[in-house]
N, C-alpha and C. Protein backbone atom coordinates (compact mmCIF):
# COMPACT_ATOMS: atom_id res chain seq x y z
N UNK A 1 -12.19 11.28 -1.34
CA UNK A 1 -11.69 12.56 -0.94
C UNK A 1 -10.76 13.08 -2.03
N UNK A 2 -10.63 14.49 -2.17
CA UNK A 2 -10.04 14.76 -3.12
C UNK A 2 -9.34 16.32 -2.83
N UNK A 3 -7.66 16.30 -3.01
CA UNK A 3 -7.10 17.25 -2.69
C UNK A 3 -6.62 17.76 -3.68
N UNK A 4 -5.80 19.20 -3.36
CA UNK A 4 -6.09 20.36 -4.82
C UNK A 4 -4.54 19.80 -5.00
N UNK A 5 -3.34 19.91 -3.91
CA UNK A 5 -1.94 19.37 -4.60
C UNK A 5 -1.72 18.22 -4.89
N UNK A 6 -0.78 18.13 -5.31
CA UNK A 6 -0.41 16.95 -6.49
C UNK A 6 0.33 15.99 -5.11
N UNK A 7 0.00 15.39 -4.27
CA UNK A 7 0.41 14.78 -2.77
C UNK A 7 0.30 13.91 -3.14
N UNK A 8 -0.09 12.90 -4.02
CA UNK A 8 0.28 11.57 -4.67
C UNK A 8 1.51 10.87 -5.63
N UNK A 9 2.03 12.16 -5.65
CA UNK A 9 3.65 12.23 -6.41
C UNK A 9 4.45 11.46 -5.54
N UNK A 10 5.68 10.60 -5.93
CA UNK A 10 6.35 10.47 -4.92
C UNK A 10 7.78 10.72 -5.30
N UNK A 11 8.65 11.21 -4.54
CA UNK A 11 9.73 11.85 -4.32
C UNK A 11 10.87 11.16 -4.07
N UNK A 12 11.88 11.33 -4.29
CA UNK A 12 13.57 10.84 -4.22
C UNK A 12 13.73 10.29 -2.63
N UNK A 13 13.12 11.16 -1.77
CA UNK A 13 13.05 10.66 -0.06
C UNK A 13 11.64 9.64 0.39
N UNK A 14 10.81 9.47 -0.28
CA UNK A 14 10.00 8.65 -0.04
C UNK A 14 10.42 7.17 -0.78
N UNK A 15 10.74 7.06 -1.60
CA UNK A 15 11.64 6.00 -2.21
C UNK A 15 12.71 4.86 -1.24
N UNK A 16 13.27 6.02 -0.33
CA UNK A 16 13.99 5.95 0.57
C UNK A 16 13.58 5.00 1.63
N UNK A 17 12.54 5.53 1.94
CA UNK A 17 11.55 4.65 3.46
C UNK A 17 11.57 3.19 2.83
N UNK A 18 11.38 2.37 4.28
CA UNK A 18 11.18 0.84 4.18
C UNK A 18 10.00 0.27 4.65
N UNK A 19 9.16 -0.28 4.28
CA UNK A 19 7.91 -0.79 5.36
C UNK A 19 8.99 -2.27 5.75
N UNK A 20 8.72 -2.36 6.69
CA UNK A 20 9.63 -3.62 7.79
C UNK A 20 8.72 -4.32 7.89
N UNK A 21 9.18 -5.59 8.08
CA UNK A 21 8.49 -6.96 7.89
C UNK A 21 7.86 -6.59 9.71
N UNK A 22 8.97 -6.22 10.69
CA UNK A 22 7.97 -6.08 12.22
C UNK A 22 6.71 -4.80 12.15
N UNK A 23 6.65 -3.63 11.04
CA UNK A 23 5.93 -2.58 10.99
C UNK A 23 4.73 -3.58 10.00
N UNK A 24 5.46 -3.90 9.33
CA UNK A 24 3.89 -4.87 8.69
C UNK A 24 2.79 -5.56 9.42
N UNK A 25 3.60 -6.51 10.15
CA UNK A 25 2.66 -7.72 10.67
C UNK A 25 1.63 -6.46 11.83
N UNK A 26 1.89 -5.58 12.03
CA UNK A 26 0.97 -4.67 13.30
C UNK A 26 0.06 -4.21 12.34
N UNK A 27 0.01 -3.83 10.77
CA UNK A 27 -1.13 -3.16 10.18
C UNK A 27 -2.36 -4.02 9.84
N UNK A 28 -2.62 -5.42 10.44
CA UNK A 28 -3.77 -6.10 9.97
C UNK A 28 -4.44 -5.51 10.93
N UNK A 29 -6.10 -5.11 10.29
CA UNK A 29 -6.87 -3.86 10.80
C UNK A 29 -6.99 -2.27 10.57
N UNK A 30 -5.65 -2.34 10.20
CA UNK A 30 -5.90 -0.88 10.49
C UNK A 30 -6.44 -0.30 8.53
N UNK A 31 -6.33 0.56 8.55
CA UNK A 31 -6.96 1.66 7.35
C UNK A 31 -5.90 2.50 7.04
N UNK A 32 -4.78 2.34 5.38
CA UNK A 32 -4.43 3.27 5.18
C UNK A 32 -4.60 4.18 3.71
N UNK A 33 -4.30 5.01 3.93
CA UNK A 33 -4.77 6.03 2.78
C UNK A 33 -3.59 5.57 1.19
N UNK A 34 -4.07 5.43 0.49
CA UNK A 34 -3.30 5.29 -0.40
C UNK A 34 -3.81 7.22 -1.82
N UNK A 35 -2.72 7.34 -2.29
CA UNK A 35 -3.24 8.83 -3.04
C UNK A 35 -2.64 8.30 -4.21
N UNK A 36 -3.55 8.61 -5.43
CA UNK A 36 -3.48 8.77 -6.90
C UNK A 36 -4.26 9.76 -7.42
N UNK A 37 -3.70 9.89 -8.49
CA UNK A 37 -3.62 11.11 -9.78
C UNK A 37 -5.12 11.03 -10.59
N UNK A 38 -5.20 11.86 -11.08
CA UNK A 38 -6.35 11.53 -11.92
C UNK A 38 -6.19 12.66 -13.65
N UNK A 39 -6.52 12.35 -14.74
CA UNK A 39 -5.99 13.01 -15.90
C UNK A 39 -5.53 14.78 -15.44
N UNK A 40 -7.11 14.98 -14.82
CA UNK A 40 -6.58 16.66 -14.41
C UNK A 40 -5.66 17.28 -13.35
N UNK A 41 -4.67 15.79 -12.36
CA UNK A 41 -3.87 16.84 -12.00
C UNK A 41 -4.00 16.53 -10.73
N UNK A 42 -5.24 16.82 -10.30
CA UNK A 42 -5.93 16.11 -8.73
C UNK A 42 -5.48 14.97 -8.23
N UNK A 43 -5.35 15.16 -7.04
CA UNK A 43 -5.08 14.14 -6.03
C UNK A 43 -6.27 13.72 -5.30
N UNK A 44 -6.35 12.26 -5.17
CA UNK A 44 -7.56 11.87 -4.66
C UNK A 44 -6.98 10.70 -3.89
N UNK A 45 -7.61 10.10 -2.77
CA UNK A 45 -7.34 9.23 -1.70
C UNK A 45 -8.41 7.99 -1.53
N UNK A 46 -7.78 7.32 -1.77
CA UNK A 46 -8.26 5.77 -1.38
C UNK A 46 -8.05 4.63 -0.25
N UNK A 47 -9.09 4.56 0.91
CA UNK A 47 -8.85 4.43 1.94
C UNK A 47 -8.77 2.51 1.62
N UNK A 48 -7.77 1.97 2.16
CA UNK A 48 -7.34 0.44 2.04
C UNK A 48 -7.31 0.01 3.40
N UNK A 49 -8.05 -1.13 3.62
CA UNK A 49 -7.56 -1.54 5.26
C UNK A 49 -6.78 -2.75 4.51
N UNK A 50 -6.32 -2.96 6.25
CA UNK A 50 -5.53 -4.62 5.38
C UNK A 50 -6.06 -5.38 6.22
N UNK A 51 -6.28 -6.51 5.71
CA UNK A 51 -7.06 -7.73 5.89
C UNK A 51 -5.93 -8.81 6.25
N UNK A 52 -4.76 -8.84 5.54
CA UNK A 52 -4.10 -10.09 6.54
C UNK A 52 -2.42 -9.32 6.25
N UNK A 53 -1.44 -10.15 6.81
CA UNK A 53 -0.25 -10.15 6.45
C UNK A 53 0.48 -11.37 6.49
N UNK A 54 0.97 -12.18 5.73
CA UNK A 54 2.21 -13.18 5.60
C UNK A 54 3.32 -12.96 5.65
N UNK A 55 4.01 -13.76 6.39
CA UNK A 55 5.64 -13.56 5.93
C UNK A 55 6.14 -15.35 5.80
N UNK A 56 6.57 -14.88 4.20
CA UNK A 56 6.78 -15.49 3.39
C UNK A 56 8.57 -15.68 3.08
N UNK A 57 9.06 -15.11 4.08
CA UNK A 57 10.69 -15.84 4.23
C UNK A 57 11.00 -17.01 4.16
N UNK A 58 11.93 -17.36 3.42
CA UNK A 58 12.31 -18.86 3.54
C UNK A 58 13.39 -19.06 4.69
N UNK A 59 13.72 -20.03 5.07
CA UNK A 59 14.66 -20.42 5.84
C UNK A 59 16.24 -20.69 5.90
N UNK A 60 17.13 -19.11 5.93
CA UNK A 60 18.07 -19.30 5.32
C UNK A 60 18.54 -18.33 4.62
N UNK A 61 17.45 -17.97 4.00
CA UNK A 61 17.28 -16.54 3.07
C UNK A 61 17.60 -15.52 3.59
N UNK A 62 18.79 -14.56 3.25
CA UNK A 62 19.16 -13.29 3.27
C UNK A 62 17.70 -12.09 2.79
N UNK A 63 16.68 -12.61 2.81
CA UNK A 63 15.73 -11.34 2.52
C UNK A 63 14.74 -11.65 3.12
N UNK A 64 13.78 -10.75 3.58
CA UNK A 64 12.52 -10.64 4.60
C UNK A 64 11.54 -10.64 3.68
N UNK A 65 10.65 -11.53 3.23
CA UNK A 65 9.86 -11.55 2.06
C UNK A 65 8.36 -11.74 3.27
N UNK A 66 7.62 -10.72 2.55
CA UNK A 66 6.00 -10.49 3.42
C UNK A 66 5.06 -10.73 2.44
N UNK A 67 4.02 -10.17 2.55
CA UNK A 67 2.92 -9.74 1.60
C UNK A 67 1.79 -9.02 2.59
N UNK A 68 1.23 -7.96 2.24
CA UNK A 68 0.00 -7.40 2.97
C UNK A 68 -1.50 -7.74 1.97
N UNK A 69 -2.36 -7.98 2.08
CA UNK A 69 -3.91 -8.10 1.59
C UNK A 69 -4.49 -6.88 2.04
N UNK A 70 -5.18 -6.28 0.99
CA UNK A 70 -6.23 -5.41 1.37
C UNK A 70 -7.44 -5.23 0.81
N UNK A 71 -8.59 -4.31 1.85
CA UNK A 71 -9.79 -4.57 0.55
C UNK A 71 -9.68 -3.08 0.86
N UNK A 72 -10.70 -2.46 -0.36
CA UNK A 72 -11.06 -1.32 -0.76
C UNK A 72 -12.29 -1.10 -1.26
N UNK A 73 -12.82 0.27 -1.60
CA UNK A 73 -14.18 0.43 -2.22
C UNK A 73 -13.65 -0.23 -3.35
N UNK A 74 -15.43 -0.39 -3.94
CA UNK A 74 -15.11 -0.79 -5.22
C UNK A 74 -14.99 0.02 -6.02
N UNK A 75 -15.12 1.31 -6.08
CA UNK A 75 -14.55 2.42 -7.41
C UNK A 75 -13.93 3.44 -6.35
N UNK A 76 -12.94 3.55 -7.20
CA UNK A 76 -12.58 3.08 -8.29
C UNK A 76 -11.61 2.25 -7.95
N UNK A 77 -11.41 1.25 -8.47
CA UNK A 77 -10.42 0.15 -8.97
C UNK A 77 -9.17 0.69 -9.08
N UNK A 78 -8.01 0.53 -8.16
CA UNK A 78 -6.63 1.12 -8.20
C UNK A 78 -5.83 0.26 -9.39
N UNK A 79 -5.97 0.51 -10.48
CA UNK A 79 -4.50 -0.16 -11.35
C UNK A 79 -3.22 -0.38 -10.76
N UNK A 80 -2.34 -1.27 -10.75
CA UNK A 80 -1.36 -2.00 -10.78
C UNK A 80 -0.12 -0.82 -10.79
N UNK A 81 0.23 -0.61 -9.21
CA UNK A 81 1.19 0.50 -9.89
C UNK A 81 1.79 1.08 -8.32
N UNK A 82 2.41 2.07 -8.22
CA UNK A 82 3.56 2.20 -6.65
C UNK A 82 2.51 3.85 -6.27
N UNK A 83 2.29 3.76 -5.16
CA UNK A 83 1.39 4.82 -4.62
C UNK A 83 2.36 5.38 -3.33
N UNK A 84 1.77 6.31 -3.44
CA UNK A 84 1.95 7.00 -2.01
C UNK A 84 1.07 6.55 -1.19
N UNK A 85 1.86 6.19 -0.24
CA UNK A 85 0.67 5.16 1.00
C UNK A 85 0.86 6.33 2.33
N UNK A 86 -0.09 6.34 3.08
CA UNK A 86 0.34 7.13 4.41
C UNK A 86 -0.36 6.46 5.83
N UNK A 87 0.19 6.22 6.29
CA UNK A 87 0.52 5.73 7.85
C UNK A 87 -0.48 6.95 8.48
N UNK A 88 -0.76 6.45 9.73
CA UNK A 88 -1.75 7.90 10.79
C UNK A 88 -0.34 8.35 11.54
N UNK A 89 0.70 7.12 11.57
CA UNK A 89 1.89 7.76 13.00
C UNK A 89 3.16 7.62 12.17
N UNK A 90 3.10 6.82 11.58
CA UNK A 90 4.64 6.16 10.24
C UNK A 90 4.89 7.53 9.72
N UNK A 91 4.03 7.76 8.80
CA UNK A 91 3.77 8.73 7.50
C UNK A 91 3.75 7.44 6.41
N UNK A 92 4.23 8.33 5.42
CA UNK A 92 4.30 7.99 4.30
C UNK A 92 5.35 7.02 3.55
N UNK A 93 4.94 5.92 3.05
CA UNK A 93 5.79 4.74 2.49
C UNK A 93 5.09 5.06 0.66
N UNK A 94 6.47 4.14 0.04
CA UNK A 94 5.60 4.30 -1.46
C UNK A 94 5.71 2.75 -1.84
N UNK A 95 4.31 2.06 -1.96
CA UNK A 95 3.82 0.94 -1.82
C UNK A 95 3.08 0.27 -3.38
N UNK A 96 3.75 -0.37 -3.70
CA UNK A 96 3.30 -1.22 -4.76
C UNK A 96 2.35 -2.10 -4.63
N UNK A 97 1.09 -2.46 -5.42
CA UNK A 97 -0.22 -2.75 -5.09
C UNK A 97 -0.48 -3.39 -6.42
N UNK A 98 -1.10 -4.43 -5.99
CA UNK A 98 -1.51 -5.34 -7.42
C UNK A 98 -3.29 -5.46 -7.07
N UNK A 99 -4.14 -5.66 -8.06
CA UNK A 99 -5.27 -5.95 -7.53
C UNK A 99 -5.70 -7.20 -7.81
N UNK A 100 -6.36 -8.20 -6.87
CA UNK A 100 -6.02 -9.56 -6.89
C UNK A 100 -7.23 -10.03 -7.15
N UNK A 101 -8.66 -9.45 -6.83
CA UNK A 101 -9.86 -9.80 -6.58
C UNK A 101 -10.98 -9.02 -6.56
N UNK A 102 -12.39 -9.41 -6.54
CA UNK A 102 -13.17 -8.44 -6.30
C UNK A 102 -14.23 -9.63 -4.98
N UNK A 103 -14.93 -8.91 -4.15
CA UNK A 103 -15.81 -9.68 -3.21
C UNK A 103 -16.54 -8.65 -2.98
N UNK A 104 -18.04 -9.14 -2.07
CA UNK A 104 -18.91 -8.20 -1.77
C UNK A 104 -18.26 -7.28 -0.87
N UNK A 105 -17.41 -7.19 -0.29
CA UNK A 105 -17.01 -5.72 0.41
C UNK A 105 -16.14 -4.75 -0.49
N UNK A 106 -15.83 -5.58 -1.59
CA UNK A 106 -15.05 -4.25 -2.42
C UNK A 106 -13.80 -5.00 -3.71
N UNK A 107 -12.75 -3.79 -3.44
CA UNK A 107 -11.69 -4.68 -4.68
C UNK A 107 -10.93 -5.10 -3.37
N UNK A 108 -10.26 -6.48 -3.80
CA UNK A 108 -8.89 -7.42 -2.87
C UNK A 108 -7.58 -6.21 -3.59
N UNK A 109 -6.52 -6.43 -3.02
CA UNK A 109 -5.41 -5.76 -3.72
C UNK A 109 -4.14 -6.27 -2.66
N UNK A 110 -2.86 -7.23 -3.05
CA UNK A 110 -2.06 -7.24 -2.29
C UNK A 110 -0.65 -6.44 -2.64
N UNK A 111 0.29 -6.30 -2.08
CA UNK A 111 1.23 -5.56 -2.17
C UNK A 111 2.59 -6.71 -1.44
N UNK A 112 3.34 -7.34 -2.46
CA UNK A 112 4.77 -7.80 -2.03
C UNK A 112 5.98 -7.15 -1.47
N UNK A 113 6.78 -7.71 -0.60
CA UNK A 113 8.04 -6.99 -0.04
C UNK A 113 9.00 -7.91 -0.09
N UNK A 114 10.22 -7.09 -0.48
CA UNK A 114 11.50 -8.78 -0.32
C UNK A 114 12.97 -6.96 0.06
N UNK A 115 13.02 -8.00 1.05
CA UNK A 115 14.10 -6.43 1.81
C UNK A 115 15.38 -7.13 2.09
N UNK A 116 16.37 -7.05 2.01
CA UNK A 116 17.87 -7.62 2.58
C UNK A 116 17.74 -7.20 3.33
N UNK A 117 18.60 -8.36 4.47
CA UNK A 117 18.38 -8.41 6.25
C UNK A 117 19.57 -8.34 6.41
């Protein structure tokens, strides 16, 4: 999909938002939109479900450390980098995404969190 404003930008108040280790563990299943840029300007959307979530806290630890898994089409291939992610009821978080894999349903891609509690 592909939109005419630049809605993949992210902003001084989106920076702001937190994805929460309790808002995480509920997104295995669901489908969210992630938006990137393309040379001309365009905004285009890349639909990610997530496939698992960990939480990866240690015991003791002052920080909430997660991880989400997701798969995606396979093109295009999201590079390594902080997106505008959007929720159907949340909205919008800005979500850092690594891509980890490729399998017959598409590209793997996980995204780390470490939040003070």
């Amino acid at each position: 999909m592909t939109l005419s404003a630049p809605s993949h930008l992210i902003d001084d108040a989106l920076w702001s938002r937190s994805l929460t280790k309790d808002m995480a563990s509920q997104l295995v299943g669901q489908t969210l939109e992630f938006f990137y840029g393309d040379q001309h300007g365009q905004t285009h959307i890349a639909q990610l479900r997530v496939t698992s979530f960990h939480d990866t806290t240690k015991s003791g630890n002052r920080f909430a450390q997660f991880n989400l898994e997701f798969i995606g089409p396979r093109e295009p291939q999201l590079p390594q980098q902080t997106y505008r992610m959007r929720h159907i009821e949340w909205g919008d978080f800005a979500i850092g995404i690594t891509a980890i894999g490729v399998n017959q349903a598409g590209n793997e891609y996980q995204a780390c969190f470490s939040h003070e509690v």
